[in-house]
N, C-alpha and C. Protein backbone atom coordinates (compact mmCIF):
# COMPACT_ATOMS: atom_id res chain seq x y z
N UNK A 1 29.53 13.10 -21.29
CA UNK A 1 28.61 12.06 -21.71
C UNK A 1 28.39 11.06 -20.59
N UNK A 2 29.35 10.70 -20.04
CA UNK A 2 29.26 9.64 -18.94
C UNK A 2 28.56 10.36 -17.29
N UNK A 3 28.52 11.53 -17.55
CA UNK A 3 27.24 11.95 -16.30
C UNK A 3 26.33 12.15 -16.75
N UNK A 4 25.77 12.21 -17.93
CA UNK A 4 24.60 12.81 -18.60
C UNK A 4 24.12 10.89 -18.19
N UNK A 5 24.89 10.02 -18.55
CA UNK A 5 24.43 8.41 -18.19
C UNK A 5 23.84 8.45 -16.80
N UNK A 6 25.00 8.80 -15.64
CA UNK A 6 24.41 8.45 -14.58
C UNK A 6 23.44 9.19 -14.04
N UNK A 7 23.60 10.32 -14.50
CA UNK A 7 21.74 11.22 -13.88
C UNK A 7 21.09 10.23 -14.79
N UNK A 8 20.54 9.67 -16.06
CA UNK A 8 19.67 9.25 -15.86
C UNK A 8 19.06 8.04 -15.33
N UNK A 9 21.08 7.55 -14.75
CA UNK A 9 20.06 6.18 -13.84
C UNK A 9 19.54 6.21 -13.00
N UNK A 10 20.18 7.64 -12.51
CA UNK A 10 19.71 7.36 -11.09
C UNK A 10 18.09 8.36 -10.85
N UNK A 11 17.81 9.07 -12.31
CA UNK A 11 16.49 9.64 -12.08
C UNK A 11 15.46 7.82 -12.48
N UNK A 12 15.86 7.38 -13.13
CA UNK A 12 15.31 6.21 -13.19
C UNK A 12 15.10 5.55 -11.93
N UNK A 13 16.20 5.78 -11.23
CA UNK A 13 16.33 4.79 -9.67
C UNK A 13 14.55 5.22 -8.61
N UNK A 14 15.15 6.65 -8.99
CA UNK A 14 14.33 7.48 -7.91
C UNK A 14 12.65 6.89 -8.51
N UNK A 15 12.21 7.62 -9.47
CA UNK A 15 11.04 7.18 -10.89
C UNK A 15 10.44 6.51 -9.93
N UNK A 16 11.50 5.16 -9.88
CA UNK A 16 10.80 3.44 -9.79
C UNK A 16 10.36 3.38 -8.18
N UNK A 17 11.48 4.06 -7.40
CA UNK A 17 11.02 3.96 -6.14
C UNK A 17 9.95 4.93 -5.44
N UNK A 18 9.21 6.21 -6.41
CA UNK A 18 8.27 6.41 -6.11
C UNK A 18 6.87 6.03 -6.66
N UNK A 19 7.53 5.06 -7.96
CA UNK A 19 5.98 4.40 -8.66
C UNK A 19 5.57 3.03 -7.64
N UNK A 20 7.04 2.17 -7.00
CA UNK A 20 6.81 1.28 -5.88
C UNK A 20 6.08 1.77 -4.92
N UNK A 21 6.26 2.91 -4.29
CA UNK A 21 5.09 3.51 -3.31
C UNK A 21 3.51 3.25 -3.39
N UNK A 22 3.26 3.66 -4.41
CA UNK A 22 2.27 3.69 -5.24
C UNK A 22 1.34 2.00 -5.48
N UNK A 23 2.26 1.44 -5.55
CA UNK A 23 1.81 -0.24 -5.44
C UNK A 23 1.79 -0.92 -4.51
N UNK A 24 1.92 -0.60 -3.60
CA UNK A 24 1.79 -1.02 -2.39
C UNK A 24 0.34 -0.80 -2.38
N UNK A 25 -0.26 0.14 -2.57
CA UNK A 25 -1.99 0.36 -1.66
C UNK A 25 -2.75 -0.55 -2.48
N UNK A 26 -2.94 -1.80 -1.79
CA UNK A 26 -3.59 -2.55 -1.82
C UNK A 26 -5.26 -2.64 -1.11
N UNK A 27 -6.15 -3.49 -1.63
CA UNK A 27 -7.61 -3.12 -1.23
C UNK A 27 -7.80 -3.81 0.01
N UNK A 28 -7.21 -3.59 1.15
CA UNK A 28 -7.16 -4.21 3.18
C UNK A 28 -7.94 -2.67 3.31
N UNK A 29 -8.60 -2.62 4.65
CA UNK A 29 -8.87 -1.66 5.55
C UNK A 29 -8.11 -1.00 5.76
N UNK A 30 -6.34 -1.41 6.44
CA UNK A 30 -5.72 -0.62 6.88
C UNK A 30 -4.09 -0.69 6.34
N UNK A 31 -3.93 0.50 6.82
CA UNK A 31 -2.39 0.87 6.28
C UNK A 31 -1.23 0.85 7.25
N UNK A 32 -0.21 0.41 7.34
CA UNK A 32 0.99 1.25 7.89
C UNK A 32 1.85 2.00 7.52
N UNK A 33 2.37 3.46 7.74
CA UNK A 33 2.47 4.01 6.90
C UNK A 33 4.86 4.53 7.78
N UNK A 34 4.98 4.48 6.84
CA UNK A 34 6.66 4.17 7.54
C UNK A 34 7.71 5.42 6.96
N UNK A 35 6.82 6.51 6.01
CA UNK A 35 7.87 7.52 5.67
C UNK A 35 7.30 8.27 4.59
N UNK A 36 8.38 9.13 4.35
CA UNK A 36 7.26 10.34 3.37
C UNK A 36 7.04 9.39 2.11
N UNK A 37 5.97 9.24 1.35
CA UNK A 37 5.75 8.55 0.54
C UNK A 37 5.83 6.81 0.35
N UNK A 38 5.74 6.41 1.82
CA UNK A 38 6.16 4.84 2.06
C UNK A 38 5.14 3.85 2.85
N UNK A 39 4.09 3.63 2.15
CA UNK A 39 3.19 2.54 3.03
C UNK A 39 2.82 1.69 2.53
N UNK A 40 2.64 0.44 3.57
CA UNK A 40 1.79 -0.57 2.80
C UNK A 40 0.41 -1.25 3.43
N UNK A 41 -0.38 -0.83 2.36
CA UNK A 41 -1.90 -1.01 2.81
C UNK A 41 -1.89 -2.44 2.58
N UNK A 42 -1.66 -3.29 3.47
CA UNK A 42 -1.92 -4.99 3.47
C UNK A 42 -2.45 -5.88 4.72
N UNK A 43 -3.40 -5.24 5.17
CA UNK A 43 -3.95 -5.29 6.49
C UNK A 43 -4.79 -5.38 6.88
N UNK A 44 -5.46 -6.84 6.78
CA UNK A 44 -6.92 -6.99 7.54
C UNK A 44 -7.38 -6.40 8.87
N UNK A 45 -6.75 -6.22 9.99
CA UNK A 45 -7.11 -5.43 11.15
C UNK A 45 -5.66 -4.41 11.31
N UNK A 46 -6.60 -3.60 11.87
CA UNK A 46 -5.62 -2.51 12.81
C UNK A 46 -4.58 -3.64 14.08
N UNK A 47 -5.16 -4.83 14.90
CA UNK A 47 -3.46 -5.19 15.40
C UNK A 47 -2.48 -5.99 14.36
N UNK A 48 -2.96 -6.24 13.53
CA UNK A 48 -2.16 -6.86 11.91
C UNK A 48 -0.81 -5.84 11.77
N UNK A 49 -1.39 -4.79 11.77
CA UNK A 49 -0.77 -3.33 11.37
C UNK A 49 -0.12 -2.75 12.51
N UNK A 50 -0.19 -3.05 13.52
CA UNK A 50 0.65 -2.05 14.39
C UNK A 50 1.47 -2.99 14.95
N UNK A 51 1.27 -4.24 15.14
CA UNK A 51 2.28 -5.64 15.34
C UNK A 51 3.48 -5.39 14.04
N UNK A 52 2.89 -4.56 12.60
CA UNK A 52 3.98 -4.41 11.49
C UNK A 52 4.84 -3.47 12.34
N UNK A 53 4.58 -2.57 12.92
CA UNK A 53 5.03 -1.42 12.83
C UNK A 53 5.68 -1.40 14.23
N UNK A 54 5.23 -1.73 15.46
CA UNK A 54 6.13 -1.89 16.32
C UNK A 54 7.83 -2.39 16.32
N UNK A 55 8.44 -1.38 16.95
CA UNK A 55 10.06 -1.33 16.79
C UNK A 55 10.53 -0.64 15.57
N UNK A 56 9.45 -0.84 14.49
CA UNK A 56 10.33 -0.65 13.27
C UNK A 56 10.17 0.97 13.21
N UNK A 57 9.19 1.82 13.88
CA UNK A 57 9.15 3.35 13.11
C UNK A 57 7.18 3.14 12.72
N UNK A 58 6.74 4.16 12.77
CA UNK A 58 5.41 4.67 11.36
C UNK A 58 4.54 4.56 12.45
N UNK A 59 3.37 4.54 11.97
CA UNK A 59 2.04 4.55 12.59
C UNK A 59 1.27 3.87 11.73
N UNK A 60 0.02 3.35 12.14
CA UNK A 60 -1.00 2.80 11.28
C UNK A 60 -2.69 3.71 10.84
N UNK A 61 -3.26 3.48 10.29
CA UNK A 61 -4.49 4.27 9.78
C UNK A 61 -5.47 3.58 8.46
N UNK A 62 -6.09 4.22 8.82
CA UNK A 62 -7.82 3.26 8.10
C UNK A 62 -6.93 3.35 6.19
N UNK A 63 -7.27 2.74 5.58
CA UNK A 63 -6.79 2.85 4.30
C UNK A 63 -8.26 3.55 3.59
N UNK A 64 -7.58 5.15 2.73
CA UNK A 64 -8.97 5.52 2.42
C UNK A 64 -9.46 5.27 1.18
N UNK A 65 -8.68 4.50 0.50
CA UNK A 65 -9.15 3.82 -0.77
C UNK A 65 -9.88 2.09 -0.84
N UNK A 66 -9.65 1.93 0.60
CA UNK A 66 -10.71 0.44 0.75
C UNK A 66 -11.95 0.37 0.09
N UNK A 67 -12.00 -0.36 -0.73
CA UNK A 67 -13.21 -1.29 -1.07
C UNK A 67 -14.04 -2.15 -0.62
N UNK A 68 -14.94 -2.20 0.19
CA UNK A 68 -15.22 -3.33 1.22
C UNK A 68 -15.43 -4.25 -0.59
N UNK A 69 -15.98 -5.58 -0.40
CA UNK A 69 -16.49 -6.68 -1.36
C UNK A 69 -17.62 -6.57 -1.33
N UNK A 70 -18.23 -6.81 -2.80
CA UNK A 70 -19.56 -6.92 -2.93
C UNK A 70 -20.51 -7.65 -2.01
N UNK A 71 -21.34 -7.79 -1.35
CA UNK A 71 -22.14 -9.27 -0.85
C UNK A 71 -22.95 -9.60 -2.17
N UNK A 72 -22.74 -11.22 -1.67
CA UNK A 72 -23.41 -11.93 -2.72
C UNK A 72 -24.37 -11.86 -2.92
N UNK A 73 -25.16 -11.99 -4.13
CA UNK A 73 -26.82 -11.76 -3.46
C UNK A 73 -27.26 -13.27 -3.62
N UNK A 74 -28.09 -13.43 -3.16
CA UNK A 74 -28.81 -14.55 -2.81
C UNK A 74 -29.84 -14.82 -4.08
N UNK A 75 -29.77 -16.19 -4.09
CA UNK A 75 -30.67 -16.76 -5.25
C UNK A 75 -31.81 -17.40 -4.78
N UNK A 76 -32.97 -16.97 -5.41
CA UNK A 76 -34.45 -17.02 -4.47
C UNK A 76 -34.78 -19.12 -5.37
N UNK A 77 -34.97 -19.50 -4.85
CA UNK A 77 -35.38 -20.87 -5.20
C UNK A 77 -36.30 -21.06 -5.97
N UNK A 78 -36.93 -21.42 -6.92
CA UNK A 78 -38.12 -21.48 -7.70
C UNK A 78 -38.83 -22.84 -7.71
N UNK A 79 -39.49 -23.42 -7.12
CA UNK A 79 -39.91 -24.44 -7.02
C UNK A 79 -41.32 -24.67 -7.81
């Protein structure tokens, strides 16, 4: 009974740390990406992102779920 406990904490452990992956990709241009299943898209420019990543390991790359923002549209004056 008491391993049947710890497999499921630790499938729980694992679960959480690949649904955290997952939340990281945020709506920036770019990503750094640091391991199998490990990035974080929080990056207004590409040197934002490779200033992350220098020393530490990974590479950086365009994020392909970016959203640029709507432009506003403009309101015509009515006089």
């Amino acid at each position: 009974m008491k391993a049947a406990g710890i497999f499921l904490a630790t499938l729980t452990v694992i679960l959480a740390g690949i649904g955290g992956a997952e939340a990281q990709r945020l709506n920036y241009p770019y990503c750094a990406v640091y391991g199998f299943r490990t990035e974080s898209c929080a990056f207004n420019t590409m040197a934002q992102c490779l200033m992350t990543v220098s020393g530490r390991g990974g590479f950086c790359q365009a994020n392909a779920w970016y959203v640029p923002p709507a432009k506003a549209k403009s309101r015509k004056r009515t006089s």
